[in-house]
C-alpha atoms as a PDB file:
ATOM      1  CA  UNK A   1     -69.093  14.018  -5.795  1.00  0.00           C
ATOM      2  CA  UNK A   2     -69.437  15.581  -8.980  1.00  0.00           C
ATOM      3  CA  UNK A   3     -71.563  19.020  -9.911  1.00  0.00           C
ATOM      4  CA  UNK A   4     -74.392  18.672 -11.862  1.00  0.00           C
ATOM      5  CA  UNK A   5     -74.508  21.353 -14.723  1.00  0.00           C
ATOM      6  CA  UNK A   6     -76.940  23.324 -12.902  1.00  0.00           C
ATOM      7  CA  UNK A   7     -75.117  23.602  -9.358  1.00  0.00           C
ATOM      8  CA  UNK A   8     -72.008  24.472 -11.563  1.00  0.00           C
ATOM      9  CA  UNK A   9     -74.536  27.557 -12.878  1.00  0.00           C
ATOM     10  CA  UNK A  10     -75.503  28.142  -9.456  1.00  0.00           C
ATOM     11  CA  UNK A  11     -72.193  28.117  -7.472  1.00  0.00           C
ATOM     12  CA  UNK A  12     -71.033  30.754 -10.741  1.00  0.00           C
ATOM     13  CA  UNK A  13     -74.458  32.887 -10.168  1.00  0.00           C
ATOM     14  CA  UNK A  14     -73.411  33.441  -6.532  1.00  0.00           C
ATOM     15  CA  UNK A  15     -69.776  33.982  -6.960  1.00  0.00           C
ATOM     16  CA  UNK A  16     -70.826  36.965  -9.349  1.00  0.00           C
ATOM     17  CA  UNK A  17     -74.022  37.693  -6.942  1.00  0.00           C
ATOM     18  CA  UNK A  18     -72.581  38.167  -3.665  1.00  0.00           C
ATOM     19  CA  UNK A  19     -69.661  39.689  -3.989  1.00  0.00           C
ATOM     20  CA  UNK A  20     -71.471  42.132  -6.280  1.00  0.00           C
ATOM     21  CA  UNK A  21     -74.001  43.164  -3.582  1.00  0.00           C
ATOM     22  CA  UNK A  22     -71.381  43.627  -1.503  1.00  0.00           C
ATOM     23  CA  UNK A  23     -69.740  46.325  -3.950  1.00  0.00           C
ATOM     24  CA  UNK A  24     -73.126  47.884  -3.940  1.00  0.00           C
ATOM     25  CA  UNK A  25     -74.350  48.514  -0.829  1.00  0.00           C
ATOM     26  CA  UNK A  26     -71.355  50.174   0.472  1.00  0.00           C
ATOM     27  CA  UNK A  27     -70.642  52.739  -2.181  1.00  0.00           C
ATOM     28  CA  UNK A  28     -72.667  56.029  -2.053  1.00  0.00           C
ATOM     29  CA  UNK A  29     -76.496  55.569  -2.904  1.00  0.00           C
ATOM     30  CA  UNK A  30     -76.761  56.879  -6.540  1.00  0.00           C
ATOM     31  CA  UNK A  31     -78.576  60.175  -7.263  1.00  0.00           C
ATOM     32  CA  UNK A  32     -80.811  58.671  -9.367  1.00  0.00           C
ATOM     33  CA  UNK A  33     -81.950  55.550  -6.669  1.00  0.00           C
ATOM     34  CA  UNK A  34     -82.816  58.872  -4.272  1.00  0.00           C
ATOM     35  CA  UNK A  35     -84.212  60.792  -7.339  1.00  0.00           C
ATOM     36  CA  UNK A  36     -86.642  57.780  -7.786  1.00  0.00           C
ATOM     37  CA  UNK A  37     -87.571  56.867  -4.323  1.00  0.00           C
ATOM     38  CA  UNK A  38     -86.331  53.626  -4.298  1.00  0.00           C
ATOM     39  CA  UNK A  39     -87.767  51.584  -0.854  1.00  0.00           C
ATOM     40  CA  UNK A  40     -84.722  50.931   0.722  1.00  0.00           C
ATOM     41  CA  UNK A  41     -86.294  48.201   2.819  1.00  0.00           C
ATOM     42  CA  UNK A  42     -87.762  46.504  -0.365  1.00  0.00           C
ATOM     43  CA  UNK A  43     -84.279  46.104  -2.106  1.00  0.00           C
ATOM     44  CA  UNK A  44     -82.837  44.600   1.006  1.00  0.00           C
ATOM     45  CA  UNK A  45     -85.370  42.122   1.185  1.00  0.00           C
ATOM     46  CA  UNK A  46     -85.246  41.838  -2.721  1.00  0.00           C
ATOM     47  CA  UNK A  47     -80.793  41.060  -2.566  1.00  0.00           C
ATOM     48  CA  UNK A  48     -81.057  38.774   0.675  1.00  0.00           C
ATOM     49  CA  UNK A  49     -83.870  36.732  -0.742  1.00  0.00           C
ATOM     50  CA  UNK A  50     -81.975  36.526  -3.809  1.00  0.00           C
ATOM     51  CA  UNK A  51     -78.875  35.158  -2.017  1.00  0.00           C
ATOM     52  CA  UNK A  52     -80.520  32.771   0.335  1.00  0.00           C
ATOM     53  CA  UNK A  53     -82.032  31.086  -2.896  1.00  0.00           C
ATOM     54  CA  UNK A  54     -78.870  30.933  -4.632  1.00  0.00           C
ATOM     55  CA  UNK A  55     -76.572  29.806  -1.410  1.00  0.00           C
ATOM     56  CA  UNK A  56     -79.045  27.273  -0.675  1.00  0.00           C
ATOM     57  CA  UNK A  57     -79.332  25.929  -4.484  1.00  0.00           C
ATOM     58  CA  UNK A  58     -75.198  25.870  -4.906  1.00  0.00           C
ATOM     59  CA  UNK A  59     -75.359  23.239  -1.317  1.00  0.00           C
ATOM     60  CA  UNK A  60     -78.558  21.384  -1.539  1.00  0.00           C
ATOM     61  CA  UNK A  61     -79.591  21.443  -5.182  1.00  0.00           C
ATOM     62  CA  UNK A  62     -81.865  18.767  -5.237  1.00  0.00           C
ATOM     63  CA  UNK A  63     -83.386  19.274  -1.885  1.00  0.00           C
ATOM     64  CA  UNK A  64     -86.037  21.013   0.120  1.00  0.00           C
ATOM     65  CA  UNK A  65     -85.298  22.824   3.379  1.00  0.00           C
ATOM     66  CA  UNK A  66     -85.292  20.631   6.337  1.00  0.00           C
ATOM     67  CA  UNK A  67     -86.039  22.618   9.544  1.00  0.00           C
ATOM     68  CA  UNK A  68     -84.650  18.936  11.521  1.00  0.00           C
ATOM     69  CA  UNK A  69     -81.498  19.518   9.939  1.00  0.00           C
ATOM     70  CA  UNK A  70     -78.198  21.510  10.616  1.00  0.00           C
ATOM     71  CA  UNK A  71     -77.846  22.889   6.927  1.00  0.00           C
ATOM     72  CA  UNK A  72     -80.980  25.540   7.079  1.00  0.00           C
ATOM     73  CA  UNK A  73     -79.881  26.690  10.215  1.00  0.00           C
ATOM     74  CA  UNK A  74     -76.204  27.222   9.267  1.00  0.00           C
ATOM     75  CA  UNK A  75     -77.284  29.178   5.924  1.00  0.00           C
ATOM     76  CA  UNK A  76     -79.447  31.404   8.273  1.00  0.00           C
ATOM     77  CA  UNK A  77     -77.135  32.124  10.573  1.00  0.00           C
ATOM     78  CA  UNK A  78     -74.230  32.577   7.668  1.00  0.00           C
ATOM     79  CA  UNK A  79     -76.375  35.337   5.818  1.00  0.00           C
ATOM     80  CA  UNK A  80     -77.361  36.893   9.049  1.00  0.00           C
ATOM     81  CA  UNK A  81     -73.872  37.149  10.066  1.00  0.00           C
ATOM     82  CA  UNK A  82     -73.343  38.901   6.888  1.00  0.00           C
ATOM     83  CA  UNK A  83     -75.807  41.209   7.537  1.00  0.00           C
ATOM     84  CA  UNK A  84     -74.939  42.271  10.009  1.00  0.00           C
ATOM     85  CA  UNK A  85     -71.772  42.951   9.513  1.00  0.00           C
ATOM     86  CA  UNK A  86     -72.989  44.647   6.283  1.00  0.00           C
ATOM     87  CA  UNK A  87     -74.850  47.234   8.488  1.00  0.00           C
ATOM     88  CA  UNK A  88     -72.205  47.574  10.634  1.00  0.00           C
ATOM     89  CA  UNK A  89     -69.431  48.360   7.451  1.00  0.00           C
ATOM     90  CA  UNK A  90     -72.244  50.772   5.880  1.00  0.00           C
ATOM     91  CA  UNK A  91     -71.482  53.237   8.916  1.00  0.00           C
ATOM     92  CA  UNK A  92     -68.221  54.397   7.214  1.00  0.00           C
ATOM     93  CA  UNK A  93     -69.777  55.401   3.840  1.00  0.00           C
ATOM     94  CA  UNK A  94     -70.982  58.611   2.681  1.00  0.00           C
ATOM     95  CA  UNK A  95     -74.271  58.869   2.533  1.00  0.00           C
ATOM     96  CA  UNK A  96     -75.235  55.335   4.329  1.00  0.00           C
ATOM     97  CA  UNK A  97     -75.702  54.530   7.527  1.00  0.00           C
ATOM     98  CA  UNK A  98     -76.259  51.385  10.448  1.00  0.00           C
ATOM     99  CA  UNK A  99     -80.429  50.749  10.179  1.00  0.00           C
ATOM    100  CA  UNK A 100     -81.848  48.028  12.005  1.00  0.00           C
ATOM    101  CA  UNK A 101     -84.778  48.027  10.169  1.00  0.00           C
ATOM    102  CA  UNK A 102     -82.769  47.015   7.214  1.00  0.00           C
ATOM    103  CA  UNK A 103     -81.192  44.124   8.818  1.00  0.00           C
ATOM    104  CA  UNK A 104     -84.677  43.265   9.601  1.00  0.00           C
ATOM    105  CA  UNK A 105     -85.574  43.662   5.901  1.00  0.00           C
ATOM    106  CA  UNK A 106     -82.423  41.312   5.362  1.00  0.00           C
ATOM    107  CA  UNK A 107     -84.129  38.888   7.967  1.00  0.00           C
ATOM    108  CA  UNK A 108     -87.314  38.707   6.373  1.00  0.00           C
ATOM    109  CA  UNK A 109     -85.936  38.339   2.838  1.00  0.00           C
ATOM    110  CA  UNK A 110     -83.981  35.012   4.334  1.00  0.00           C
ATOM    111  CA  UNK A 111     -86.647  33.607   6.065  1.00  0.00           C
ATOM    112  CA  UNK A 112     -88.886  33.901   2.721  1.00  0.00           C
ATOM    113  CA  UNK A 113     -86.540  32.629   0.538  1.00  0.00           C
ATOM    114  CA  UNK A 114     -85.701  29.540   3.247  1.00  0.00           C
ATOM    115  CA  UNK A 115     -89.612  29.117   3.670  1.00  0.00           C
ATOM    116  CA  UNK A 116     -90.543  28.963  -0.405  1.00  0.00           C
ATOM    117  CA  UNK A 117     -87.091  26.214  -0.565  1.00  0.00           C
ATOM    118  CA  UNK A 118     -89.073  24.294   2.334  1.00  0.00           C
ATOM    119  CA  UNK A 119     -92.046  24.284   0.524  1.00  0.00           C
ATOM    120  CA  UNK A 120     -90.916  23.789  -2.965  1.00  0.00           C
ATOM    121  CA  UNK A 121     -88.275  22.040  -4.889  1.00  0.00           C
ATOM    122  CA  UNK A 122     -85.931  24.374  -7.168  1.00  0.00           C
ATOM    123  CA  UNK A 123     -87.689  25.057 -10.523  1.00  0.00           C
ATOM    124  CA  UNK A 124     -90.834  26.299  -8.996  1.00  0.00           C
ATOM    125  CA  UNK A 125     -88.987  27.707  -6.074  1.00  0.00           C
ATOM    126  CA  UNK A 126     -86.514  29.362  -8.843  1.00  0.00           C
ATOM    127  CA  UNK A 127     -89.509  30.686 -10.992  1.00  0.00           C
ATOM    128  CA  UNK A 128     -91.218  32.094  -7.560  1.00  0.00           C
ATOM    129  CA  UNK A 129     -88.039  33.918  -6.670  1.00  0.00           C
ATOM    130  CA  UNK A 130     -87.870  35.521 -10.321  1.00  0.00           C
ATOM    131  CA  UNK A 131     -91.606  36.478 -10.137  1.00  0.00           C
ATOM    132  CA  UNK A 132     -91.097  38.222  -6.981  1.00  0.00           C
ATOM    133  CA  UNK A 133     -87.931  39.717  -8.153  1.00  0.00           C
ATOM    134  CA  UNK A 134     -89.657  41.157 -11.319  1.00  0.00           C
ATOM    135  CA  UNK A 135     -92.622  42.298  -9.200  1.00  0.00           C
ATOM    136  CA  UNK A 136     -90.398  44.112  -6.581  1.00  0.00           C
ATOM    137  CA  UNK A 137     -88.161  45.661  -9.009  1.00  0.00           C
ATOM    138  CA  UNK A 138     -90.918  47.058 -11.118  1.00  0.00           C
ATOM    139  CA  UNK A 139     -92.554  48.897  -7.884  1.00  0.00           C
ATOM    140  CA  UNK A 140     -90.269  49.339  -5.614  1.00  0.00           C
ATOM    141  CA  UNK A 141     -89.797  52.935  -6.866  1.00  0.00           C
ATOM    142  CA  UNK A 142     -92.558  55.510  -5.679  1.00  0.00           C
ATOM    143  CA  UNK A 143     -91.628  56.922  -8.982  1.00  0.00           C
ATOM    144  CA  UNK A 144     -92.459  56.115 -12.195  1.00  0.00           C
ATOM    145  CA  UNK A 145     -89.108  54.326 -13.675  1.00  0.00           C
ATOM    146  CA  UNK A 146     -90.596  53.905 -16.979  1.00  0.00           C
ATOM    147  CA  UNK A 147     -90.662  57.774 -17.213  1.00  0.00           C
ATOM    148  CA  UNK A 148     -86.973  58.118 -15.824  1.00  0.00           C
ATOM    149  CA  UNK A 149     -85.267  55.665 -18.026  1.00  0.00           C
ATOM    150  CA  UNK A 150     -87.552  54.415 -20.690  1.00  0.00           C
ATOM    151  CA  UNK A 151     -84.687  52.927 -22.398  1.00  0.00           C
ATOM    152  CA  UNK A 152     -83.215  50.998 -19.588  1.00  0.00           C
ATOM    153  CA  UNK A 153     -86.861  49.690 -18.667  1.00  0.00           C
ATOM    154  CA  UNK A 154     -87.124  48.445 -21.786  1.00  0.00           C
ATOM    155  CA  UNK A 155     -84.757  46.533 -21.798  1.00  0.00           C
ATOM    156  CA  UNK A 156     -85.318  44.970 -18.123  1.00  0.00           C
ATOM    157  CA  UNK A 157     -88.494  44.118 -19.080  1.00  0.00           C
ATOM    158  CA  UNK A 158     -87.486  42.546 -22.294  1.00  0.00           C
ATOM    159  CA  UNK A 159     -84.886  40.318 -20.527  1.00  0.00           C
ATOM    160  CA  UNK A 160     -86.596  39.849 -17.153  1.00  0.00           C
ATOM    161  CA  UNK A 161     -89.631  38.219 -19.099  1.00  0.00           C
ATOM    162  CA  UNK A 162     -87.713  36.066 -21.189  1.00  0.00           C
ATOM    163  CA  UNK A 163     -85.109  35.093 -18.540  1.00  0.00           C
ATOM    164  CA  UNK A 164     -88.619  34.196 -16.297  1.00  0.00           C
ATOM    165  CA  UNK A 165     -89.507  32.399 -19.506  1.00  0.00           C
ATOM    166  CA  UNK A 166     -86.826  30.286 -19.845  1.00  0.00           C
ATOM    167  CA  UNK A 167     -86.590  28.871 -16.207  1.00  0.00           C
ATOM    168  CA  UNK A 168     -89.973  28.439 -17.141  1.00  0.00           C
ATOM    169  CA  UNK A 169     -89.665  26.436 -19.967  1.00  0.00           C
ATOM    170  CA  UNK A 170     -86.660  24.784 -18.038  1.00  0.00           C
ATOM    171  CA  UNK A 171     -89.296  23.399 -15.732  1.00  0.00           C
ATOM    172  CA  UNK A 172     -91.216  21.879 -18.746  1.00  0.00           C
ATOM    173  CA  UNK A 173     -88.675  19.933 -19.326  1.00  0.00           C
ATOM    174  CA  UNK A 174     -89.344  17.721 -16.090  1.00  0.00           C
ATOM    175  CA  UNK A 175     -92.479  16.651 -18.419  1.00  0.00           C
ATOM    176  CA  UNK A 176     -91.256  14.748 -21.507  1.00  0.00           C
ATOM    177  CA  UNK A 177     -94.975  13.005 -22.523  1.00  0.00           C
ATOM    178  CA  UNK A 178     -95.845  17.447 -22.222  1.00  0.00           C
ATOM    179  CA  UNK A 179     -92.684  17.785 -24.955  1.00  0.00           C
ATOM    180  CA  UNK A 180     -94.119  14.672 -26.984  1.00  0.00           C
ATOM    181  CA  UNK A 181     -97.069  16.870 -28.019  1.00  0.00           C
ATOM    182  CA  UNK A 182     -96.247  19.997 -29.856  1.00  0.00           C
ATOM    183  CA  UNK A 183     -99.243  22.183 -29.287  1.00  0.00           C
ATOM    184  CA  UNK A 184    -100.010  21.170 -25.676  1.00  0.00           C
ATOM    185  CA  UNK A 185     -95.767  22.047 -25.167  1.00  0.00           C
ATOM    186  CA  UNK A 186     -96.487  25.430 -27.141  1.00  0.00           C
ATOM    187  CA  UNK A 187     -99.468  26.352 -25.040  1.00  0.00           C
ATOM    188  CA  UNK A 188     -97.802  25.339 -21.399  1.00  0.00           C
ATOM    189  CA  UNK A 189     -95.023  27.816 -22.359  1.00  0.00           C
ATOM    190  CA  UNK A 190     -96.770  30.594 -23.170  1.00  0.00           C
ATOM    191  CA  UNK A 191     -99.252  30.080 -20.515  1.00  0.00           C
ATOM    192  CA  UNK A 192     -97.670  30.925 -17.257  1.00  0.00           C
ATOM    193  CA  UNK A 193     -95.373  33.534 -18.566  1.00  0.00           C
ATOM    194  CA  UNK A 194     -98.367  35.448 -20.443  1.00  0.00           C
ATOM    195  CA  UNK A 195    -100.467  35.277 -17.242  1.00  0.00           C
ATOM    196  CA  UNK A 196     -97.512  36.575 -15.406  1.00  0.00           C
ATOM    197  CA  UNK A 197     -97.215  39.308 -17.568  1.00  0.00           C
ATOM    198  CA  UNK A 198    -101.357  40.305 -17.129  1.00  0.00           C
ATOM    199  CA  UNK A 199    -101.280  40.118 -13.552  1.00  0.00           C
ATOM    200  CA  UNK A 200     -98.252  42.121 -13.395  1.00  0.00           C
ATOM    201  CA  UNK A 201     -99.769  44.461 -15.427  1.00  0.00           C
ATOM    202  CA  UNK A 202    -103.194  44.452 -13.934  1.00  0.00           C
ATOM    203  CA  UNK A 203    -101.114  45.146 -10.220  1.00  0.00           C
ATOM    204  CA  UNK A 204     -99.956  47.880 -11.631  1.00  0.00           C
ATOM    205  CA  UNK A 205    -103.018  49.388 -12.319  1.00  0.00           C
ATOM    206  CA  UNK A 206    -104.613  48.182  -8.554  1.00  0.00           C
ATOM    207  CA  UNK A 207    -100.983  50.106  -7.698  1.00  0.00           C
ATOM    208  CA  UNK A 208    -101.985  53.414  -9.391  1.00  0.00           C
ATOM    209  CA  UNK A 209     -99.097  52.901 -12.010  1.00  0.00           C
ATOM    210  CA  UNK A 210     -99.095  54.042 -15.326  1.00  0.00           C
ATOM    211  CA  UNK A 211     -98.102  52.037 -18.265  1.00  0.00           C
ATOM    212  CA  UNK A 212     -98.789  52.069 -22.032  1.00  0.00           C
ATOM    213  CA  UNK A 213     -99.274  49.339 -24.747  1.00  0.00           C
ATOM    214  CA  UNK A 214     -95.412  49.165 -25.493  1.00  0.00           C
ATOM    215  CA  UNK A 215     -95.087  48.221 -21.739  1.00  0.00           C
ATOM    216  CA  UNK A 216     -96.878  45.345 -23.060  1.00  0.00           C
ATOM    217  CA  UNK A 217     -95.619  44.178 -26.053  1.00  0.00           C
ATOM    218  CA  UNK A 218     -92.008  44.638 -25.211  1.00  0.00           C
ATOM    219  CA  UNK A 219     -91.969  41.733 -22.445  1.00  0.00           C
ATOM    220  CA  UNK A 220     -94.653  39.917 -25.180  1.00  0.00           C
ATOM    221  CA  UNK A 221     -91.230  39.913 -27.453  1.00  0.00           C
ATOM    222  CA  UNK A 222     -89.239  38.446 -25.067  1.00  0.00           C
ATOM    223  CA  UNK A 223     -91.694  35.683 -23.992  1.00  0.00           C
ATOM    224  CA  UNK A 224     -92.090  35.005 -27.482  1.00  0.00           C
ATOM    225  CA  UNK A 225     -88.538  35.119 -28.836  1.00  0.00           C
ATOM    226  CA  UNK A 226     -87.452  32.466 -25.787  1.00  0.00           C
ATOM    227  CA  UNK A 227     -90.842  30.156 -26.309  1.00  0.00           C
ATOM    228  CA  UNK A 228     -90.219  30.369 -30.018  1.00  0.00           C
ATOM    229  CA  UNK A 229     -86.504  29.247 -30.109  1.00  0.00           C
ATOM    230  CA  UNK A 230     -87.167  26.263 -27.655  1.00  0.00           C
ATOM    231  CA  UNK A 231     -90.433  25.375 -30.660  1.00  0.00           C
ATOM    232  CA  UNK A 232     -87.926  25.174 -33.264  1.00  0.00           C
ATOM    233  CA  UNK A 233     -85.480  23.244 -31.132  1.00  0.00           C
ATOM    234  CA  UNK A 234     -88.236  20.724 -30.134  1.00  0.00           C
ATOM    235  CA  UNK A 235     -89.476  20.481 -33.373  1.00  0.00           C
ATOM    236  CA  UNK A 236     -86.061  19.639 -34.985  1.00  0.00           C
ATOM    237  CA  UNK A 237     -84.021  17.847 -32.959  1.00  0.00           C
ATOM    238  CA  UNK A 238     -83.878  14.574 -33.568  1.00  0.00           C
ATOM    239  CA  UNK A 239     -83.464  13.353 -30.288  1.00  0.00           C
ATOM    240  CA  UNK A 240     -86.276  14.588 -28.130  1.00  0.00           C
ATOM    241  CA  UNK A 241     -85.574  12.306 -24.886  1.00  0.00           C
ATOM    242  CA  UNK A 242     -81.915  13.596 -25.004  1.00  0.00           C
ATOM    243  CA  UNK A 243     -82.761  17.368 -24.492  1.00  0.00           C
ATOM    244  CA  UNK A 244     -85.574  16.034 -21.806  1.00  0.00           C
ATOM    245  CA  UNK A 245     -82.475  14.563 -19.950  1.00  0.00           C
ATOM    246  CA  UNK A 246     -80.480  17.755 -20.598  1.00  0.00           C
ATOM    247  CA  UNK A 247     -83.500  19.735 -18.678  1.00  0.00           C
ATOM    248  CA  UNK A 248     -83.124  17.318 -15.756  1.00  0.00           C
ATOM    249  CA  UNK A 249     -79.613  18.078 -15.311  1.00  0.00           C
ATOM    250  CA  UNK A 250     -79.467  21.432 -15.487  1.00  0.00           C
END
């Protein structure tokens, strides 16, 4: 049977995600990682959540988790497998060592990621696994990252927002009489991503974290840039039901 465009995306996402995690959790921890206190546990969690979405998506694209059927239980016992044979290979490099506790991080980042794909088909499961991504990444440090590499944290934040934007616009798609009306289209993109960005923002201050108006209106760039490129699109194209059929496919 033939790949849709978006398992094709998928299958390449976790032929370049998994053996890259691989590379990267058995070469020495980076100075800067220890410099920052990075949570150990929370990145584990983080990478195996990540890969349980995207191993599930490249098999059943289309399709909830059945508990009743072989298929969840083969993906959970093929990623714990991996993990712990991870652990197990992480003995024989510097600086790393064989934790149970982070194959139990591993475990629970599985089990969420196979418990949101039970509950939810892929573009809100997808958007749920990018939120939580982009919420661990920007505390998982007991350190403030914004102060250690401003640069780089710019730039995350520019790209995580507007990648979470896009899936998010992806979704839209799904909604063609939404797409039919200009300003109600404009004002369901923006929404979710802007309140996405306040309640990351207001967690951050529950968290303690400090963050200035730049931390702001950099993500606010890349919200806009995506939600304004899909506009124009919209707005020109002169076959609206086409690109509807192209979001249904992906």
């Amino acid at each position: 049977m033939a790949l849709s465009r978006r398992q094709k995306l998928t299958v390449i996402a976790l032929a370049l995600y998994w053996p890259g995690l691989f590379i990267l959790a058995h070469i020495p921890i980076p100075q800067l990682v220890r410099k920052a206190d990075v949570s150990d546990k929370g990145l584990h969690s983080l990478a195996y959540l990540i890969l349980t979405f995207l191993l599930w998506s490249a098999i059943k694209p289309n399709k909830k988790v059945n508990w009743r059927k072989a298929t969840a239980w083969w993906i959970l016992l093929v990623v714990v497998l991996y993990g712990i044979c991870d652990e197990v290979l992480q003995r024989f490099i510097q600086g790393r060592s064989c934790d149970a506790m982070d194959f139990v991080a591993d475990l629970a980042g599985t089990l969420t990621g196979l418990i949101l794909l039970s509950l939810f088909t892929f573009w809100p499961a997808c958007l749920m696994v990018t939120g939580i991504t982009i919420f661990g990444l920007n505390n998982i440090a007991r350190l403030n990252i914004s102060e250690l590499l401003p640069v780089t944290n710019k730039v995350f934040h520019l790209f995580a927002y507007a990648l979470f934007t896009l899936l998010w616009i992806q979704y839209l798609d799904n909604f063609p009489t939404l797409k039919a009306q200009k300003s109600k289209w404009l004002m369901g993109a923006l929404i979710l991503p802007i309140g996405f960005l306040l309640a990351m923002k207001l967690s951050s201050f529950i968290l303690g974290r400090n963050f200035t108006i730049t931390d702001l209106i950099v993500p606010a760039v890349g919200i806009s840039a995506v939600v304004s490129t899909f506009f124009l699109i919209t707005l020109f194209h002169p076959k609206p039901d086409r690109l509807s059929r192209t979001g249904d496919n992906l």
